[in-house]
Protein backbone atom coordinates (compact mmCIF):
# COMPACT_ATOMS: atom_id res chain seq x y z
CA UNK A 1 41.38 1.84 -8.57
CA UNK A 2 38.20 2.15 -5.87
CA UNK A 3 40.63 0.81 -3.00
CA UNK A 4 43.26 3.22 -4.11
CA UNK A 5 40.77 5.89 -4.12
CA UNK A 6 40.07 5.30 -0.54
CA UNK A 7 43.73 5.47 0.96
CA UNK A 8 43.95 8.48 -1.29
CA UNK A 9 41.31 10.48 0.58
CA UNK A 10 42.40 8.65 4.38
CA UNK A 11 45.91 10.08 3.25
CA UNK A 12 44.60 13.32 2.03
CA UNK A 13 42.75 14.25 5.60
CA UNK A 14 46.10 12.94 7.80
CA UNK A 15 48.18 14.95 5.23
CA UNK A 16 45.95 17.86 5.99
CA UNK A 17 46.01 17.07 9.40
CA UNK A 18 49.72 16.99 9.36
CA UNK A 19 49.98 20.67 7.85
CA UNK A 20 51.44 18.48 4.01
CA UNK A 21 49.19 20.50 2.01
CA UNK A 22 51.24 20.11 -0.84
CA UNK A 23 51.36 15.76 -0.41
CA UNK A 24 47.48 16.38 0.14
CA UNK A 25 47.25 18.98 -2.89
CA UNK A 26 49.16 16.09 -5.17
CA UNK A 27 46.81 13.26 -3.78
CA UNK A 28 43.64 15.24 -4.36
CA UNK A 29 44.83 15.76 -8.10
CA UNK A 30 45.63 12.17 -8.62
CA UNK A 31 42.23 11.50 -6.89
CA UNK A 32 39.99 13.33 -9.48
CA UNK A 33 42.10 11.81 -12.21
CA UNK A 34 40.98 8.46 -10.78
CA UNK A 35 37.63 9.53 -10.34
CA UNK A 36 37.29 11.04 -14.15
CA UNK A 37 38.51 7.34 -15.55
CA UNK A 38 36.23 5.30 -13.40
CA UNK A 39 33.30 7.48 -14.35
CA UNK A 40 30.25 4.98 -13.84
CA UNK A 41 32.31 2.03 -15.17
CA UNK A 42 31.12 -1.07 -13.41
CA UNK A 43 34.27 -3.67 -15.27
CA UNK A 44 37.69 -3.84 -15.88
CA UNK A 45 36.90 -4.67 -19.65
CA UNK A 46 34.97 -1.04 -19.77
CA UNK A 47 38.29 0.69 -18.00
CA UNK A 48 39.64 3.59 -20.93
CA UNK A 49 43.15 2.16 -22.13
CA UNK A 50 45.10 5.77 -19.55
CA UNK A 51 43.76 3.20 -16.78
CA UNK A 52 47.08 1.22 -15.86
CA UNK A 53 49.03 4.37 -16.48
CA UNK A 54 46.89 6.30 -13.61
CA UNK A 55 47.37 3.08 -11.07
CA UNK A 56 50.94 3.21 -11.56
CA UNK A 57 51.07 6.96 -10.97
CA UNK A 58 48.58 6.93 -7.92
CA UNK A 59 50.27 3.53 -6.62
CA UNK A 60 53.98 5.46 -6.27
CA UNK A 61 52.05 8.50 -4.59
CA UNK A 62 50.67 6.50 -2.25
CA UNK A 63 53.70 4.90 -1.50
CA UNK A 64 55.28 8.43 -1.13
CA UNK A 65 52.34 9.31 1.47
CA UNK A 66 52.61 5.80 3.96
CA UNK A 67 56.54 6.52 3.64
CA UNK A 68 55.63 10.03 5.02
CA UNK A 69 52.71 9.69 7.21
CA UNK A 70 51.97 6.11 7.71
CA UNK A 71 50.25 5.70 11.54
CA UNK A 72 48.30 2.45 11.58
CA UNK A 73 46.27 4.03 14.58
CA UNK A 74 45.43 7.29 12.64
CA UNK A 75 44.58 5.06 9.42
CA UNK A 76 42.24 2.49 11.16
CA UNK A 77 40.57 5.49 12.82
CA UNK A 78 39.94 7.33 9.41
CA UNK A 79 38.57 4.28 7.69
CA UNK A 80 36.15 3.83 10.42
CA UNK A 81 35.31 7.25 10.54
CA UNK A 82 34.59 7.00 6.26
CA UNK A 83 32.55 3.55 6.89
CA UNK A 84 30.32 5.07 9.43
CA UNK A 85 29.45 8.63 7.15
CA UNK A 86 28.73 6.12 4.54
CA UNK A 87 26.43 4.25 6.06
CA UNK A 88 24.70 6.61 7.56
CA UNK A 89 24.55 8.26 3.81
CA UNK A 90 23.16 4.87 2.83
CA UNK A 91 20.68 5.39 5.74
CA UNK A 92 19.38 8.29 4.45
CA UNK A 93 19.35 7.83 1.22
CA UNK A 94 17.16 4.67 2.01
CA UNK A 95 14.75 7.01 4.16
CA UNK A 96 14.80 9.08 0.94
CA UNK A 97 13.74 6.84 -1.03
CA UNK A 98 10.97 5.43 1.20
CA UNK A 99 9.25 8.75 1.13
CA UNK A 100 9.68 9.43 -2.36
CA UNK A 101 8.10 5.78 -3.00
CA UNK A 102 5.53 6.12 -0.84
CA UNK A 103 4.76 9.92 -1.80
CA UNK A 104 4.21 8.49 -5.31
CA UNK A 105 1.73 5.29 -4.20
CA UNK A 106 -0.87 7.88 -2.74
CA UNK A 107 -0.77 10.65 -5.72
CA UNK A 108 -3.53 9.99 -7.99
CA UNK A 109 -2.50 10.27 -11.53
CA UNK A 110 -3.68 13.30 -13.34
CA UNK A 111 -6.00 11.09 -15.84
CA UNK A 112 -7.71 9.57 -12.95
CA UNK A 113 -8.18 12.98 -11.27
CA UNK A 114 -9.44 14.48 -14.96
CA UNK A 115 -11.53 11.57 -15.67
CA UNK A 116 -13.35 12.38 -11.97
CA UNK A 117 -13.58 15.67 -12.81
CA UNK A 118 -15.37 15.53 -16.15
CA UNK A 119 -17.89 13.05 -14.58
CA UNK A 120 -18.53 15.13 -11.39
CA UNK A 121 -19.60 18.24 -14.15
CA UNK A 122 -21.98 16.32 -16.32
CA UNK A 123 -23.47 14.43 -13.25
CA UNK A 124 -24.12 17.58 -11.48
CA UNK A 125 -26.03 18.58 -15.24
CA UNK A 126 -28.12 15.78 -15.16
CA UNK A 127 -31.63 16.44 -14.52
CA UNK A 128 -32.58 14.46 -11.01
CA UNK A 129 -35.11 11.69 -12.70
CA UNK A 130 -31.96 11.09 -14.70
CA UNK A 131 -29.63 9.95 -11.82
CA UNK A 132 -31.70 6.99 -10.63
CA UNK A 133 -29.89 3.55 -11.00
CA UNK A 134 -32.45 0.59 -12.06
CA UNK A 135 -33.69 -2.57 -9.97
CA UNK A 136 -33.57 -0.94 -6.70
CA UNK A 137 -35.73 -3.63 -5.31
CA UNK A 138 -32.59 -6.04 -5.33
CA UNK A 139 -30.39 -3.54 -3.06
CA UNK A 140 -32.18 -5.49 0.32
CA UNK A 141 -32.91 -8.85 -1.50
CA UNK A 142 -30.85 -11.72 0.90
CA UNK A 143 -31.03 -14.21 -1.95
CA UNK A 144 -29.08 -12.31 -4.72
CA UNK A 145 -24.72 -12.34 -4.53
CA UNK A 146 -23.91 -9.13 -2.25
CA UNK A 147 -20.84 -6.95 -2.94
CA UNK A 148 -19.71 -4.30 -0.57
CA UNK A 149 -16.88 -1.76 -2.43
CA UNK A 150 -15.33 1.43 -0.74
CA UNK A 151 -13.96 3.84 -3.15
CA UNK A 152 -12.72 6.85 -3.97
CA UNK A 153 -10.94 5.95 -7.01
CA UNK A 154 -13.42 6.13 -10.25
CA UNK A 155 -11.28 3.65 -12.64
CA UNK A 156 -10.08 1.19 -9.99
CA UNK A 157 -13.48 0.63 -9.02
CA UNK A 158 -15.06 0.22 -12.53
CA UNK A 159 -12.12 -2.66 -12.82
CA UNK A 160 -13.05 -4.33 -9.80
CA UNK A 161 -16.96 -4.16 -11.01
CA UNK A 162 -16.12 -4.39 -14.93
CA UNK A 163 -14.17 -7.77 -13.56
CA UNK A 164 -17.01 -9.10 -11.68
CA UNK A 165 -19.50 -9.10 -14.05
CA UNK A 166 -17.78 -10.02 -17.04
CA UNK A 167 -16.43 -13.47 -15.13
CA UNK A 168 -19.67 -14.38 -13.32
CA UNK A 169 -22.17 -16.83 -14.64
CA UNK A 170 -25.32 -15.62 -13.77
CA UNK A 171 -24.29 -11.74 -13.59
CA UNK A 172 -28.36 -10.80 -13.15
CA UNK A 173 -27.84 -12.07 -9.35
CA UNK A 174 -24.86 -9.76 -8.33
CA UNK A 175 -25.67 -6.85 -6.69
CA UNK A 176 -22.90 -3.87 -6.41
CA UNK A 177 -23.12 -1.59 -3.22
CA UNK A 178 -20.24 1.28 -3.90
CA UNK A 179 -19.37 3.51 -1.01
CA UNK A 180 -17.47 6.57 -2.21
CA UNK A 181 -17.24 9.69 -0.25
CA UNK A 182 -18.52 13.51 -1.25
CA UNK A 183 -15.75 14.77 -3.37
CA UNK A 184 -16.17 11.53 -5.62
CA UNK A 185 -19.63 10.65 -5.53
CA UNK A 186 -20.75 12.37 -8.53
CA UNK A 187 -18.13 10.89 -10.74
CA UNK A 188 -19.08 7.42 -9.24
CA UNK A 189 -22.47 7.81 -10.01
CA UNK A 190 -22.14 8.98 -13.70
CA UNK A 191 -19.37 6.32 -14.68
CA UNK A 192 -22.03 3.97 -13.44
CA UNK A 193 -24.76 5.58 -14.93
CA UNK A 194 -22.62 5.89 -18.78
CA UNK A 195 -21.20 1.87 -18.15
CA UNK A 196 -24.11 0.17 -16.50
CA UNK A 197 -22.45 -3.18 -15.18
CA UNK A 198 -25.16 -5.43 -17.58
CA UNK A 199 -27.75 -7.01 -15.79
CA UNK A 200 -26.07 -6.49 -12.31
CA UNK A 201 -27.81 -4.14 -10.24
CA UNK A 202 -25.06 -1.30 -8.51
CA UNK A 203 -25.87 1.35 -5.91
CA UNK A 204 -23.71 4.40 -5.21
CA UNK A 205 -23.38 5.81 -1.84
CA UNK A 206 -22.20 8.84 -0.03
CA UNK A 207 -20.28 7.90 3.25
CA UNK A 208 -20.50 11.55 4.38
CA UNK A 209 -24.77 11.53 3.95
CA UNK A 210 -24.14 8.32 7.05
CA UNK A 211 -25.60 10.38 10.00
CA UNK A 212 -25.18 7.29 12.53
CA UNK A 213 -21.40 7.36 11.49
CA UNK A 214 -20.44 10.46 13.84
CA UNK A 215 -17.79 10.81 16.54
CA UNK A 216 -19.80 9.94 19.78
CA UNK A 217 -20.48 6.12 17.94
CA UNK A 218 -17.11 5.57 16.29
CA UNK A 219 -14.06 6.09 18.19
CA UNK A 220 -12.00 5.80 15.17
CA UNK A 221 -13.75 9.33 14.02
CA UNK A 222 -13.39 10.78 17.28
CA UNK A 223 -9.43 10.12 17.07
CA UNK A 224 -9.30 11.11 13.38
CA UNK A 225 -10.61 14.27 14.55
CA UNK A 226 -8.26 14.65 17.79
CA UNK A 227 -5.43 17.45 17.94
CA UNK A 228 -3.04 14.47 18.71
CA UNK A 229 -4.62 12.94 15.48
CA UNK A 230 -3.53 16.19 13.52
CA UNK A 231 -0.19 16.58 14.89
CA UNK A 232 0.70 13.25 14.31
CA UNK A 233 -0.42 13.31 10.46
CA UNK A 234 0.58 17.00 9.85
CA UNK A 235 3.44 18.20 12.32
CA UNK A 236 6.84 18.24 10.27
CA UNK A 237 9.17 17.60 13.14
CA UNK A 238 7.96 14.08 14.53
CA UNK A 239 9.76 12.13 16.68
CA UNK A 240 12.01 9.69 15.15
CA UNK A 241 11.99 6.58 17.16
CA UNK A 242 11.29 3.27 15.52
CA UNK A 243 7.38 3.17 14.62
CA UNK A 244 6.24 6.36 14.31
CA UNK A 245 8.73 7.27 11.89
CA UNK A 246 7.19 4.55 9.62
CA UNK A 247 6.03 6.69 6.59
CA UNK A 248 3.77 3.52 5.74
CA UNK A 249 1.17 4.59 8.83
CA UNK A 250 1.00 7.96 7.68
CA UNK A 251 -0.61 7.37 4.33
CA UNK A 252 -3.76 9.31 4.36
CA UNK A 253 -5.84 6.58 3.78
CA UNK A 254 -5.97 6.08 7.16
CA UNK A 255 -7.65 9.42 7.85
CA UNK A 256 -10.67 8.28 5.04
CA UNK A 257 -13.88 6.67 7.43
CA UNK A 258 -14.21 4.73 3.96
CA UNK A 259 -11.52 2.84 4.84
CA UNK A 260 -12.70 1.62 8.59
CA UNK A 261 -15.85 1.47 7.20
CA UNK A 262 -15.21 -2.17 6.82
CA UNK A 263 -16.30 -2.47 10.65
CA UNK A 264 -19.86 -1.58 10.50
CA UNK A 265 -20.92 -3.77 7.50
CA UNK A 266 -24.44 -4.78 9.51
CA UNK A 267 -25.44 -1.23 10.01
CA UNK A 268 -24.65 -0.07 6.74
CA UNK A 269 -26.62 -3.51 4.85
CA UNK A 270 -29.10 -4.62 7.85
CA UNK A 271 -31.49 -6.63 5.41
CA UNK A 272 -28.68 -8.97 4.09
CA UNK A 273 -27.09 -12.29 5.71
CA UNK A 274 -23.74 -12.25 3.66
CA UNK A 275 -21.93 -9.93 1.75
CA UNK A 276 -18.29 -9.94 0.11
CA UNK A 277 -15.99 -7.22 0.63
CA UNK A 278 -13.76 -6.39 -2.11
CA UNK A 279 -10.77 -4.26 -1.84
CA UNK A 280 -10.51 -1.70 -5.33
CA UNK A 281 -7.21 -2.96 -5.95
CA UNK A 282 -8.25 -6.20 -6.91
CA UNK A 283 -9.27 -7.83 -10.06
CA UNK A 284 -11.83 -10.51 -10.21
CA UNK A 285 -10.68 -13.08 -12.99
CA UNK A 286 -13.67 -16.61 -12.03
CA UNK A 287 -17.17 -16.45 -10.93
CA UNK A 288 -17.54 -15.69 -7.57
CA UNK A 289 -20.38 -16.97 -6.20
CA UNK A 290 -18.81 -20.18 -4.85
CA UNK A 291 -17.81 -18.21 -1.50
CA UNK A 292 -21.64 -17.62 -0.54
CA UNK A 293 -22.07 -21.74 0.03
CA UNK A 294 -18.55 -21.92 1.73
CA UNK A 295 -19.58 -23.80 5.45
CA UNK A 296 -17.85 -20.65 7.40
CA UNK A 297 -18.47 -23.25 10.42
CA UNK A 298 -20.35 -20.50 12.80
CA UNK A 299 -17.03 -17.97 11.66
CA UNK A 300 -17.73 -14.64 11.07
CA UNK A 301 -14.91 -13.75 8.33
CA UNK A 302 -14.04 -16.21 5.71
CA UNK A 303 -10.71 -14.63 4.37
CA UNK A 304 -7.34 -16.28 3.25
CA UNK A 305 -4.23 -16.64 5.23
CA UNK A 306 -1.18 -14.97 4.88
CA UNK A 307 0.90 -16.20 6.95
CA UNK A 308 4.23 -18.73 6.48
CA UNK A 309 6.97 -20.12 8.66
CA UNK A 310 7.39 -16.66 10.42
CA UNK A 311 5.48 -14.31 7.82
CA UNK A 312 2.54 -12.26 8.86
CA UNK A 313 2.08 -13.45 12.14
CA UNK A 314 0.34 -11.37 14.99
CA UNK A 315 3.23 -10.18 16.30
CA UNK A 316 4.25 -8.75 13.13
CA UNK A 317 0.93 -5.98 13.72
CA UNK A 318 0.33 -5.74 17.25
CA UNK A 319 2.61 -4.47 20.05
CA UNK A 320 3.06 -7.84 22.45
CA UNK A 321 5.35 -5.76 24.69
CA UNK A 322 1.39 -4.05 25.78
CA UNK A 323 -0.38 -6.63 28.81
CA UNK A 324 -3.66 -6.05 27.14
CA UNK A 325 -2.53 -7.62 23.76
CA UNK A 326 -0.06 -10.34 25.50
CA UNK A 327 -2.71 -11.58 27.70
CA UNK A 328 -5.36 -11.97 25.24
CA UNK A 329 -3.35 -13.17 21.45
CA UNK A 330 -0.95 -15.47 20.30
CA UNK A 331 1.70 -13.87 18.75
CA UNK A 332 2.27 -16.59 16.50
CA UNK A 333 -1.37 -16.77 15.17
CA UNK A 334 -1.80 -16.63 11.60
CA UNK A 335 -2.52 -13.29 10.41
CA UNK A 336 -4.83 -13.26 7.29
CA UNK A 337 -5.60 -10.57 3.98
CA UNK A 338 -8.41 -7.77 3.60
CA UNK A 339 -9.47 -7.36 0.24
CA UNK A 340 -11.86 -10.26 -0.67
CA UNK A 341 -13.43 -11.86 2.75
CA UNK A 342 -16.69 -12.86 2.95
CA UNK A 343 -18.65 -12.20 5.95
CA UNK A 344 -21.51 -13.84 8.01
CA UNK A 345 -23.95 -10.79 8.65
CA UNK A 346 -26.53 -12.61 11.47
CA UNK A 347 -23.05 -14.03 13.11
CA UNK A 348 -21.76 -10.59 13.36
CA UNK A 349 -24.53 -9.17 15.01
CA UNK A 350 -24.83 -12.04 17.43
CA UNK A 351 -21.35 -11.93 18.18
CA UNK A 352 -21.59 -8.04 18.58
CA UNK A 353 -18.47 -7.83 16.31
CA UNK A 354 -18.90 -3.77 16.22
CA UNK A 355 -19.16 -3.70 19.94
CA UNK A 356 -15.76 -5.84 19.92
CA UNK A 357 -14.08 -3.23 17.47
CA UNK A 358 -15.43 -0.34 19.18
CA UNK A 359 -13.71 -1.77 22.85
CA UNK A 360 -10.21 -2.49 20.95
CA UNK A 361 -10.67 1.10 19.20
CA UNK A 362 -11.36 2.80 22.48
CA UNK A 363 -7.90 0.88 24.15
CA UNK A 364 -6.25 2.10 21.51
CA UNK A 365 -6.53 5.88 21.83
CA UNK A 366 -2.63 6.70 21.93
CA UNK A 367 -1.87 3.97 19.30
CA UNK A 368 0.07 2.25 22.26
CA UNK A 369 -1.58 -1.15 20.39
CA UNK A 370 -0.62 -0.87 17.13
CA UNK A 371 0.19 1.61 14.82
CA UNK A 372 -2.90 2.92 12.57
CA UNK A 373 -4.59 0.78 9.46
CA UNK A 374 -7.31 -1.28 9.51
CA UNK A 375 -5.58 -4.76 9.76
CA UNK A 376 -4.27 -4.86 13.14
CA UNK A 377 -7.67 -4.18 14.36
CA UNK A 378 -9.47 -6.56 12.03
CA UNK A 379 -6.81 -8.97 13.58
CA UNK A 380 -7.87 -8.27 17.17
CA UNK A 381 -11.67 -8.04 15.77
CA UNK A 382 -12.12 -11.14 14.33
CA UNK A 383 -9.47 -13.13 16.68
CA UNK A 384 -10.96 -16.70 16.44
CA UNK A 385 -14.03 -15.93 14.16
CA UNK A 386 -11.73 -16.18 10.87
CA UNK A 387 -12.38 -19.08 8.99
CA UNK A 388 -9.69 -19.70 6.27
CA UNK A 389 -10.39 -19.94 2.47
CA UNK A 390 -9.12 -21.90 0.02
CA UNK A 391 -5.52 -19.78 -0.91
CA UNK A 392 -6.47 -19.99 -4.21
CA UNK A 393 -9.77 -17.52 -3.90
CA UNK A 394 -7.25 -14.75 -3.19
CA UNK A 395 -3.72 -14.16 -4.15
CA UNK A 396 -1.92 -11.51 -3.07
CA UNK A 397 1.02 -9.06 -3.54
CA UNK A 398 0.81 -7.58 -7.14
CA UNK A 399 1.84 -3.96 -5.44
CA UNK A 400 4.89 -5.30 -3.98
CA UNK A 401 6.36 -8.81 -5.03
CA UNK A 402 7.95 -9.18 -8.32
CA UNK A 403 8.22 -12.99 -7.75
CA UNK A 404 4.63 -14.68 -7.87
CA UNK A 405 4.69 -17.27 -9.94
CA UNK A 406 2.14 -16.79 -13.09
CA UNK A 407 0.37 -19.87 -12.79
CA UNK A 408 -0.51 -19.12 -9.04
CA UNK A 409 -2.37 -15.83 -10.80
CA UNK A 410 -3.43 -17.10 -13.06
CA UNK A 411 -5.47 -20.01 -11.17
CA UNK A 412 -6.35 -17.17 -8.81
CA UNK A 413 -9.81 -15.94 -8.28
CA UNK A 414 -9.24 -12.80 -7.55
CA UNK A 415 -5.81 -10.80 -7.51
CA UNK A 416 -4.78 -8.07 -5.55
CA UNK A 417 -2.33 -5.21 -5.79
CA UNK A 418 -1.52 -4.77 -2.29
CA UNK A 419 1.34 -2.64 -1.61
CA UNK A 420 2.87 0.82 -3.19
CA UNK A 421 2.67 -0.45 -6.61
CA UNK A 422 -0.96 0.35 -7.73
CA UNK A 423 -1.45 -0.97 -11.28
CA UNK A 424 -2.96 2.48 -12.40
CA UNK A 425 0.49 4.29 -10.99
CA UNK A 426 3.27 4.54 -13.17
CA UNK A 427 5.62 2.72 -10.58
CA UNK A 428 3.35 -0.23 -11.51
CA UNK A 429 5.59 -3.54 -12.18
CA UNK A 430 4.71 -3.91 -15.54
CA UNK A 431 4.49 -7.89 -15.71
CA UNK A 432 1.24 -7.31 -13.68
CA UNK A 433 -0.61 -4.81 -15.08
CA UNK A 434 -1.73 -6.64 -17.93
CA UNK A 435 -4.24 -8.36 -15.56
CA UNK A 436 -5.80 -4.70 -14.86
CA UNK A 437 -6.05 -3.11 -17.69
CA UNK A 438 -8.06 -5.79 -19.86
CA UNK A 439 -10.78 -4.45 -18.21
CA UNK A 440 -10.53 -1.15 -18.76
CA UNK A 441 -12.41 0.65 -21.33
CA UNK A 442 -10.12 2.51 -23.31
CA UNK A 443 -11.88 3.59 -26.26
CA UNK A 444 -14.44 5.49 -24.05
CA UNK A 445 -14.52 8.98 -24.71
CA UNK A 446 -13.34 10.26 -21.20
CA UNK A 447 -10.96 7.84 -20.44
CA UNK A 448 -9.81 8.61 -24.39
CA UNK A 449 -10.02 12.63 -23.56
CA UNK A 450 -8.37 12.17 -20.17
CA UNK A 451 -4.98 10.21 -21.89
CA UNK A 452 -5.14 7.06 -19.86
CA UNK A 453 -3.72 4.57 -21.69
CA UNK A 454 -3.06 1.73 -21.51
């Protein structure tokens, strides 16, 4: 029936073409007859019993129209023609759907947004005595278990905290250091304040009260604030060639300073040694405190490879057709994950590792390097200072791969939802989100008033 449908409508435009309106008048008929039986039938067992009655009656026509009109050149020519408008429909339709997917990964839900709201109010109410966190002596204490966390999302951080604390051993050790920025830092701060993480100490920052963090330092901020900068985020009509087409680099993450505040971990914790930076799409599931005695063998960044036979390699983040980035990488070096790395704060600063960011982030002006994001620089950044962890500390791909096998999470350390598929979205894959939520406290009168469940 589908191949007859197709010679009806080749047939139909040469019988047009031809000036048989009445041949293409018949076709068309026996064409929606076709298409009204089919309906979204997918088997011949599902087929109503009219079905061999209509492909007798449409076979004959057809035979009527090649009698008439047959022209193997014309024919070929239309087929093509249909092949080409229907992949180029496909095309489209993909591009579609790209947007649409990605428009939905960076909305936040409306309970998230209500339970930030409702904490903002009745943090702003609080009397100022009354917004102090406790054991603020342990904030610049090197010996205690560091964590740095850069937020704007209330619940995804309280997971990645909640997590923590609930699978350490000796939770009186760990020491929280949140970065949020203005528009959430109330709602940080009360959540925090309400759900103290037990006898963990946590600190809640605003990234906007950073004066050092200003445009003639960070040449990130000075771009973010460029009229190229703007265009490129907020112009409709971009150009269309390969690249900067790619929805993916236009998420507005990239426009957040919490997000490249990753690069300037010294200068925002100067008293500590090491600290572990988690991603807030994570969840913590062992005790962490293993990766502060890992020998990072004079490395800066102990993180976990992501890289297979060809997979998340250098060249899959930088542009090796530049000389600066061909002359000094290996486009086969092993590219590795963000979102649980543990850094070596007295090897940074001797190494100048803000200095080397700064120098990549300058070259980079006209994204002629890569594309935006905070990987391909963290690449460049920490090219040969990456010592590789144990795969096990850190599995990824929760946002995006529907195939991990549930043994690898659950011998994982710490999980991550990396990719569109946040587990607090409702395009979440459901066979992971069971992970997140445990941690969530549900029965808590905002999250309860809010409707997030679970």
């Amino acid at each position: 029936m589908r191949d007859q449908m197709i010679m009806a409508r080749v047939y139909i435009s040469i019988a047009n073409m031809k000036n048989k309106h009445d041949l293409a008048q018949e076709l068309q008929n026996r064409l929606k007859e076709s298409q009204r039986a089919l309906g979204e039938v997918t088997a011949d067992a599902d087929l109503p019993r009219s079905a061999p009655e209509k492909i007798k009656a449409m076979g004959q026509l057809l035979s009527k129209a090649r009698e008439q009109m047959f022209d193997c050149r014309l024919v070929t020519g239309k087929l093509r023609a249909m092949l080409q408008s229907a992949d180029e429909q496909v095309r489209s339709l993909k591009k579609q759907s790209t947007f649409l997917s990605q428009l939905a990964a960076k909305t936040i839900p409306n309970g998230i947004h209500c339970l930030s709201m409702r904490l903002t109010i009745d943090y702003y109410l609080l009397p100022l005595e009354k917004r102090k966190f406790p054991k603020s002596e342990n904030l610049e204490n090197p010996k205690l278990y560091h964590y740095a966390l850069f937020s704007d999302n209330v619940l995804a951080a309280s997971v990645v905290v909640n997590s923590t604390i609930m699978n350490a051993k000796e939770p009186e050790k760990h020491v929280f250091h949140l970065v949020t920025d203005k528009l959430n830092f109330g709602a940080m701060n009360m959540w925090f304040l309400l759900n103290p993480p037990g006898k963990a100490t946590i600190h809640v920052e605003n990234v906007d009260e950073f004066k050092w963090l200003n445009s003639s330092y960070c040449p990130v901020l000075r771009q973010l604030e460029s009229a190229a900068m703007k265009e490129y985020y907020f112009k409709a009509d971009h150009p269309t060639t390969a690249g900067s087409s790619n929805l993916k680099y236009r998420n507005p993450k990239y426009l957040s300073m919490l997000n490249h505040l990753r690069f300037y971990l010294p200068q925002v914790y100067p008293k500590l040694d090491k600290i572990l930076f988690l991603d807030d799409d994570i969840v913590v599931q062992k005790d962490l405190t293993g990766l502060w005695s890992v020998n990072l063998r004079g490395k800066v960044n102990g993180a976990v490879e992501t890289c297979g036979a060809s997979f998340h390699r250098f060249d899959k983040y930088l542009n090796f057709s530049n000389p600066h980035i061909a002359r000094n990488f290996d486009p086969n070096a092993c590219g590795w994950a963000y979102g649980m790395n543990i850094f070596d704060l007295n090897e940074w600063k001797k190494k100048d590792i803000t200095g080397i960011y700064h120098k990549w982030q300058n070259m980079n002006e006209d994204r002629v390097l890569w594309k935006l994001g905070t990987l391909p620089p963290g690449l460049i950044t920490f090219y040969g200072l990456m010592h590789p962890l144990e795969k096990s500390w850190h599995v990824l791909g929760l946002g995006y791969n529907p195939s991990i096998d549930r043994s690898e999470i659950e011998n994982a350390a710490v999980i991550h939802y990396n990719g569109n598929m946040k587990p607090w979205l409702e395009l979440a894959m459901t066979k992971y989100r069971s992970y997140w939520i445990k941690y969530i406290k549900f029965d808590h009168p905002y999250v309860r008033s809010c409707n997030l469940s679970e």
